[in-house]
N, C-alpha and C. Protein backbone atom coordinates (compact mmCIF):
# COMPACT_ATOMS: atom_id res chain seq x y z
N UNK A 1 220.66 -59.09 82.40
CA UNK A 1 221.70 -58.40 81.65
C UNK A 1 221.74 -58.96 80.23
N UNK A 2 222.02 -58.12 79.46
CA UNK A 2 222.01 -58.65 78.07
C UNK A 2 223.15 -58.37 77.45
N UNK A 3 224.04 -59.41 77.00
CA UNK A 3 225.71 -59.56 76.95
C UNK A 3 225.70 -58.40 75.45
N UNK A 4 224.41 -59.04 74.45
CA UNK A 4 224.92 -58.60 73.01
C UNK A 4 224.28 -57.12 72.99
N UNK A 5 223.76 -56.65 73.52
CA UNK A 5 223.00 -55.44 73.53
C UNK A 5 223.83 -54.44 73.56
N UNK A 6 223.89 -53.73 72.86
CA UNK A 6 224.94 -52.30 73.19
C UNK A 6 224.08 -50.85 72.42
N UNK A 7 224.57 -49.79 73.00
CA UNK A 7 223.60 -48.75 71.94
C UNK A 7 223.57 -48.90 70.65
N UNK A 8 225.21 -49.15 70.18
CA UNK A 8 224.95 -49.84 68.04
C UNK A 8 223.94 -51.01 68.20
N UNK A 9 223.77 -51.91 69.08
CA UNK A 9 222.65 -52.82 68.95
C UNK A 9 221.42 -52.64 68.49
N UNK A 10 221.24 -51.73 70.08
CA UNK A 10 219.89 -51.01 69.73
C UNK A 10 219.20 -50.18 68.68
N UNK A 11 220.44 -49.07 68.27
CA UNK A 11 220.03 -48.22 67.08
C UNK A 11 219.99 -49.13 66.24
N UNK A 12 220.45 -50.18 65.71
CA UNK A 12 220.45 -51.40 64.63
C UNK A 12 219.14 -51.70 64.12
N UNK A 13 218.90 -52.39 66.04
CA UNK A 13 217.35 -52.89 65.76
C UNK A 13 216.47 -51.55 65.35
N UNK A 14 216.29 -50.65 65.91
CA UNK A 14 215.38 -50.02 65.97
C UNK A 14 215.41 -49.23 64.56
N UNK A 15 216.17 -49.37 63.97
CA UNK A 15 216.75 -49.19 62.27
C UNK A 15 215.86 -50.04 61.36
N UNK A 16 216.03 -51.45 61.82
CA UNK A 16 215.66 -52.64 61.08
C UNK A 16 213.57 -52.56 61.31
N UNK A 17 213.13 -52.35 62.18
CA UNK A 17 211.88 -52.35 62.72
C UNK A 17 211.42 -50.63 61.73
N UNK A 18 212.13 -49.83 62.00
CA UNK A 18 211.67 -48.69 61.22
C UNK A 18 211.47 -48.60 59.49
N UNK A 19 212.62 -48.83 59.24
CA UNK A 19 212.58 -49.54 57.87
C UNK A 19 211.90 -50.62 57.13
N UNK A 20 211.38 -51.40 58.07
CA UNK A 20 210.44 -52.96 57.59
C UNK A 20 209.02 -52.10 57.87
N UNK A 21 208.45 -51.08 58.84
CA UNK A 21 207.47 -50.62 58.72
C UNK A 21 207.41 -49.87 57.84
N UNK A 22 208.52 -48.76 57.30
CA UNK A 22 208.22 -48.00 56.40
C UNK A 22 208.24 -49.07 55.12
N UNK A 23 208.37 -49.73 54.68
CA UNK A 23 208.18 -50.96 53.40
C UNK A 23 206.79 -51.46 53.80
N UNK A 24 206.56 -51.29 54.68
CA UNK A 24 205.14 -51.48 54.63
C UNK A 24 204.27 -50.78 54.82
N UNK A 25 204.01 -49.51 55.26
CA UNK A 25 203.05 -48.24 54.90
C UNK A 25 203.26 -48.10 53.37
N UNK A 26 204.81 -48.11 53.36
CA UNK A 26 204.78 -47.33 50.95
C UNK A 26 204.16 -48.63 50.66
N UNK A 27 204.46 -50.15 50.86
CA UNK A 27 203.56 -50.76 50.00
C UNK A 27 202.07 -50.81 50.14
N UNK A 28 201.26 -50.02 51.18
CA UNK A 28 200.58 -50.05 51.31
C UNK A 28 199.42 -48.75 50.48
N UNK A 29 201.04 -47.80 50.87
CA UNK A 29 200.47 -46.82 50.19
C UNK A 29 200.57 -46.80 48.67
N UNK A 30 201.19 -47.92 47.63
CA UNK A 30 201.33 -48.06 46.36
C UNK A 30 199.86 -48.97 45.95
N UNK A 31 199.78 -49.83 46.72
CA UNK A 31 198.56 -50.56 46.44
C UNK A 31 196.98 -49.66 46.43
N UNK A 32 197.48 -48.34 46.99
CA UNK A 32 196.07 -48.08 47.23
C UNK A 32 196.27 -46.40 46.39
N UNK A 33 197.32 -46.94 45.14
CA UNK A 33 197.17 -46.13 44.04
C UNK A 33 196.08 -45.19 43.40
N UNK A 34 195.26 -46.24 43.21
CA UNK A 34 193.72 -45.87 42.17
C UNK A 34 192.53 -45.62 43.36
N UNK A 35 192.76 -45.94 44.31
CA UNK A 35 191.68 -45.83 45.55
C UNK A 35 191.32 -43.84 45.85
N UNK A 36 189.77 -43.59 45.78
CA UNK A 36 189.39 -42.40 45.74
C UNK A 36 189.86 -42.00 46.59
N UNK A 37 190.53 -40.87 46.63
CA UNK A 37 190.10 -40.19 48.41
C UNK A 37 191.25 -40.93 49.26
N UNK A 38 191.81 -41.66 48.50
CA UNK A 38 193.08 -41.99 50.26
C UNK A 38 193.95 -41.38 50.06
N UNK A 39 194.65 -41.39 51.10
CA UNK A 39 195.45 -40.46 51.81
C UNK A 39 196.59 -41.08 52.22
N UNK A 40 197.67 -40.31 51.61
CA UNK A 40 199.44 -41.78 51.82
C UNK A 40 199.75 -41.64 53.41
N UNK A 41 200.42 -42.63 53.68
CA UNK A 41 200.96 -42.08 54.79
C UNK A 41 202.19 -42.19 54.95
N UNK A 42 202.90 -41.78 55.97
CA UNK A 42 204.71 -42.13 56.15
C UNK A 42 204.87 -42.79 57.41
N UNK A 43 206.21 -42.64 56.68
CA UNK A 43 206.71 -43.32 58.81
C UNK A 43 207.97 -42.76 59.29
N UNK A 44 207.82 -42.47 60.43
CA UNK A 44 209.18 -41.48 60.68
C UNK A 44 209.47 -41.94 61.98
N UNK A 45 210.60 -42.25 61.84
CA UNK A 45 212.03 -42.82 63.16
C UNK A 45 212.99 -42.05 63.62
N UNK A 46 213.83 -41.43 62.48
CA UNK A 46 215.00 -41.33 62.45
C UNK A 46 215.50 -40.12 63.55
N UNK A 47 214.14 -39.34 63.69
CA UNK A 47 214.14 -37.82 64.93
C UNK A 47 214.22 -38.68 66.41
N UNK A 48 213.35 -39.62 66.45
CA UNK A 48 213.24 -40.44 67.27
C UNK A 48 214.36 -40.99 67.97
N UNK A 49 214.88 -41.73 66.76
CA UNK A 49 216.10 -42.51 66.79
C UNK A 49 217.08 -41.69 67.86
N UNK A 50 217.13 -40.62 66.77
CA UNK A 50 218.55 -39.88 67.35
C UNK A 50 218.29 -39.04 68.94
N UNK A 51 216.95 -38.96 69.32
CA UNK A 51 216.95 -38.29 70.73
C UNK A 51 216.91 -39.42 71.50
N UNK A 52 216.31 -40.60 70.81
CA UNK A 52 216.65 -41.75 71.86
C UNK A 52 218.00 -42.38 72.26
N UNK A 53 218.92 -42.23 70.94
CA UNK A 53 220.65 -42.39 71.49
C UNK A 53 221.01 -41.43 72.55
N UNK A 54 221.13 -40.04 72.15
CA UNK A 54 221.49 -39.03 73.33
C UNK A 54 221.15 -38.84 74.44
N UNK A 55 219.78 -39.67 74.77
CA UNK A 55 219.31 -39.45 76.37
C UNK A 55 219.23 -41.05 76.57
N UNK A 56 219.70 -41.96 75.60
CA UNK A 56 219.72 -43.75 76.36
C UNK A 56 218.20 -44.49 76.33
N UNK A 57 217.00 -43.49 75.84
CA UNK A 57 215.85 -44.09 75.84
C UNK A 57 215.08 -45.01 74.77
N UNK A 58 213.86 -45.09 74.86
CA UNK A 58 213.76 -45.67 73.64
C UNK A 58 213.28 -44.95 72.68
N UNK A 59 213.01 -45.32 71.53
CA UNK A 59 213.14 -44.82 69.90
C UNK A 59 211.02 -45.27 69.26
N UNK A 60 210.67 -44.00 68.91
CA UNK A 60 209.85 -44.92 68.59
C UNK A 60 209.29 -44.12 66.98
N UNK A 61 208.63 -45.84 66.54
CA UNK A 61 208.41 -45.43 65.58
C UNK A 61 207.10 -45.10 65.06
N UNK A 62 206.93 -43.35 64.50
CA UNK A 62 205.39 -43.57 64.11
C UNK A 62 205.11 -43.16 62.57
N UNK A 63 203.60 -43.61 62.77
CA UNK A 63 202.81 -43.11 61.65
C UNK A 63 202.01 -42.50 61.07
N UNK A 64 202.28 -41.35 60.20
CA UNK A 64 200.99 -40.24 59.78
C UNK A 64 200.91 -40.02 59.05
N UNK A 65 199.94 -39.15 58.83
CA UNK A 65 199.51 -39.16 57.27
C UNK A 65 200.12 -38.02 56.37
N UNK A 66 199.89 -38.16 55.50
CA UNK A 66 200.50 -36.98 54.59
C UNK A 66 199.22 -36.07 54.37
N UNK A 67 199.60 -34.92 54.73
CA UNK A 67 198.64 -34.01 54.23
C UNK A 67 199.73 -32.68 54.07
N UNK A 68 198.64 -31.25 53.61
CA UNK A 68 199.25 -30.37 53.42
C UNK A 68 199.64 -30.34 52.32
N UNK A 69 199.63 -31.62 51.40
CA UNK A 69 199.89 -31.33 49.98
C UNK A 69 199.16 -30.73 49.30
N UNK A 70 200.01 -29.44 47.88
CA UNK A 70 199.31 -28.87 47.28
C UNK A 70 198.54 -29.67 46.27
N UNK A 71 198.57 -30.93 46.03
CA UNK A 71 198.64 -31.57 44.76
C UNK A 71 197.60 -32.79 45.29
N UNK A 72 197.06 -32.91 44.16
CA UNK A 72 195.69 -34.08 44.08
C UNK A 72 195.81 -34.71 42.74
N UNK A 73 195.75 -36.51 42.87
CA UNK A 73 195.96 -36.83 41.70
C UNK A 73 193.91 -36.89 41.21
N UNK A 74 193.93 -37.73 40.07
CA UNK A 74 192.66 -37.49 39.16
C UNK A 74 191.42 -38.11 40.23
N UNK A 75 191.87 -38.82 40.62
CA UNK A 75 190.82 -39.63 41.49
C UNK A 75 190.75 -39.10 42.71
N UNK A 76 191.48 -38.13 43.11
CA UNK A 76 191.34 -37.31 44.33
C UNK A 76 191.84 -38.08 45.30
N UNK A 77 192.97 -38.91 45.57
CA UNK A 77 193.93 -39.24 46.37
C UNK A 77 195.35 -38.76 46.76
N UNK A 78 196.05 -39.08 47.56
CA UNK A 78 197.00 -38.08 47.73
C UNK A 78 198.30 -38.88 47.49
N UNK A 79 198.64 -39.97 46.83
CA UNK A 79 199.56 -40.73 46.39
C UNK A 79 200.38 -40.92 45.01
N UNK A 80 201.50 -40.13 45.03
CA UNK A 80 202.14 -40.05 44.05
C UNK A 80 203.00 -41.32 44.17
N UNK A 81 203.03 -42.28 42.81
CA UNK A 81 203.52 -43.44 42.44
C UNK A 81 205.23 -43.50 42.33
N UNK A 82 205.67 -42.01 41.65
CA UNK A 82 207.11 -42.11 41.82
C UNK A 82 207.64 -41.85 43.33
N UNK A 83 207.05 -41.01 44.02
CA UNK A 83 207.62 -40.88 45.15
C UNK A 83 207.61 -42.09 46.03
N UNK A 84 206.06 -42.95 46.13
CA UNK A 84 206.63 -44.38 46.92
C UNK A 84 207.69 -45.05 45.99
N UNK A 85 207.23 -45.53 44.86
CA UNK A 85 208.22 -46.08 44.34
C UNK A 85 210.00 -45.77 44.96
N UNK A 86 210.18 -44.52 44.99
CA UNK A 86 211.08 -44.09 45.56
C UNK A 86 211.62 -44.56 46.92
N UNK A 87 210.95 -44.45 47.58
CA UNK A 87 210.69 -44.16 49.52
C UNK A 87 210.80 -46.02 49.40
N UNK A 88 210.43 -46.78 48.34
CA UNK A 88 210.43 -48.27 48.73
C UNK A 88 211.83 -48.65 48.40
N UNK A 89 212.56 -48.14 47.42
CA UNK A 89 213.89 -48.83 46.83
C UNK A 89 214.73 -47.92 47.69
N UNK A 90 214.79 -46.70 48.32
CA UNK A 90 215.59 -45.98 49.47
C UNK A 90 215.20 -47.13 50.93
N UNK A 91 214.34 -47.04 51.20
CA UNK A 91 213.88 -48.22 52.45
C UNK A 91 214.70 -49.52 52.32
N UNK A 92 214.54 -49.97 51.07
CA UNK A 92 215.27 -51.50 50.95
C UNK A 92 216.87 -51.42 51.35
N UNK A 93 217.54 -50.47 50.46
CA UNK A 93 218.39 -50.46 50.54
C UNK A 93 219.08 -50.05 52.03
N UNK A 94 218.21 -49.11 52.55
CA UNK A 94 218.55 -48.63 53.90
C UNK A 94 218.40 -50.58 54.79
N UNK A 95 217.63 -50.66 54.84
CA UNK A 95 217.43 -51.73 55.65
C UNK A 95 218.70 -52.88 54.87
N UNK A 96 219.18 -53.09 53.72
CA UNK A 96 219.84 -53.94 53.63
C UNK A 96 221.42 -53.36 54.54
N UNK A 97 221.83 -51.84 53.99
CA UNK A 97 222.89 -51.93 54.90
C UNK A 97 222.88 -52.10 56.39
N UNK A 98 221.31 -52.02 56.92
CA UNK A 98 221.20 -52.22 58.56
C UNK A 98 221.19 -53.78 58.47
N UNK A 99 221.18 -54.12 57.49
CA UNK A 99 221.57 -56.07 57.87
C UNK A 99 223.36 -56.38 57.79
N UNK A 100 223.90 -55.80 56.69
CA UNK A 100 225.06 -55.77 56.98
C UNK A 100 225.86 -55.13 57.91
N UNK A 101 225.73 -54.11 58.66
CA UNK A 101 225.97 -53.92 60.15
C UNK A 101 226.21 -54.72 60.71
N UNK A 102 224.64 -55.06 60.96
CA UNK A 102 224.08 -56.46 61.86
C UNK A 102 225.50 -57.70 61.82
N UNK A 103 225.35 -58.03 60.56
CA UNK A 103 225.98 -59.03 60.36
C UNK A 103 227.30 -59.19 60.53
N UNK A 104 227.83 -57.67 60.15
CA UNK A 104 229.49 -57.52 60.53
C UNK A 104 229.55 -57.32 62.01
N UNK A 105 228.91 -57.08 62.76
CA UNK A 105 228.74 -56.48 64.41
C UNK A 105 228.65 -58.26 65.04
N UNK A 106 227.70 -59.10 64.64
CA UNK A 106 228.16 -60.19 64.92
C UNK A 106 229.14 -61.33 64.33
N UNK A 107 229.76 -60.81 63.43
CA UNK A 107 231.00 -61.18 63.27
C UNK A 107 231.91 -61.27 63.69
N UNK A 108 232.10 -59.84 64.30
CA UNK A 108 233.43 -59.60 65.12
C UNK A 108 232.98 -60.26 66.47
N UNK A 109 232.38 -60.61 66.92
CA UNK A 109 232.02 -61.02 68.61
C UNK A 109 231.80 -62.41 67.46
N UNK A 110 231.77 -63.22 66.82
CA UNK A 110 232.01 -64.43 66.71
C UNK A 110 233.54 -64.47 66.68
N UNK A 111 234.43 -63.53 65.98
CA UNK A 111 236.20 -63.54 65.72
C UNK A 111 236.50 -63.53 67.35
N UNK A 112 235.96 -62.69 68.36
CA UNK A 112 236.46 -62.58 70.08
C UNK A 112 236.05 -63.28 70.53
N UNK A 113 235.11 -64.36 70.54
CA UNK A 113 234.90 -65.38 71.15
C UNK A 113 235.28 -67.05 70.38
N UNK A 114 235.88 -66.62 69.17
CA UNK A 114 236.79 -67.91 68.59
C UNK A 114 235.83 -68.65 67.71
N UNK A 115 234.51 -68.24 67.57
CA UNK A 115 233.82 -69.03 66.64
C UNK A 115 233.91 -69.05 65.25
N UNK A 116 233.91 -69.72 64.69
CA UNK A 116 234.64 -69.60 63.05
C UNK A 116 233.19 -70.02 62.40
């Protein structure tokens, strides 16, 4: 049995794990800016997320590629610089308020169990 685990737990974690991967596909996909021919990819949770709350299961997170775009930069890759740029400072910030959650969620169960 796991005392601290609750579904806000879980969606938490599985928040925190989605978000630290997506910071790491965009930085992956920023580094590989000037590279011929690659191809960005994403990461997507959040569909996941939410059918995994409503049926109690788990959440998972994956990764694919971007295609279907109309647009090719000069070197014939598929990575536009403002949009990671973007997708990295939305990610951070997402993941920082999933730390403050975190942190207020074990707060209050430190205030009910008297720990100061």
């Amino acid at each position: 049995m796991q005392i601290f685990t609750d579904s806000t737990q879980a969606a938490l974690e599985v928040g925190l794990l989605g978000e630290g991967q997506r910071q790491r596909i965009t930085s992956h996909n920023i580094a590989n800016v000037n590279t011929p021919g690659f191809v960005a990819q994403r990461v997507e949770f959040e569909g996941s997320l939410a059918r995994a709350l409503d049926s109690r299961g788990a959440a998972r997170v994956s990764v694919t590629q971007r295609d279907g775009d109309p647009w090719m930069s000069l070197n014939e890759n598929r990575v536009s610089l403002e949009e990671e740029t973007t997708t990295l400072v939305r990610s951070g910030l997402h993941y920082e308020a999933l730390v403050n959650a975190v942190n207020a969620k074990f707060g209050l169960l430190g205030t009910a169990i008297g720990v100061r």
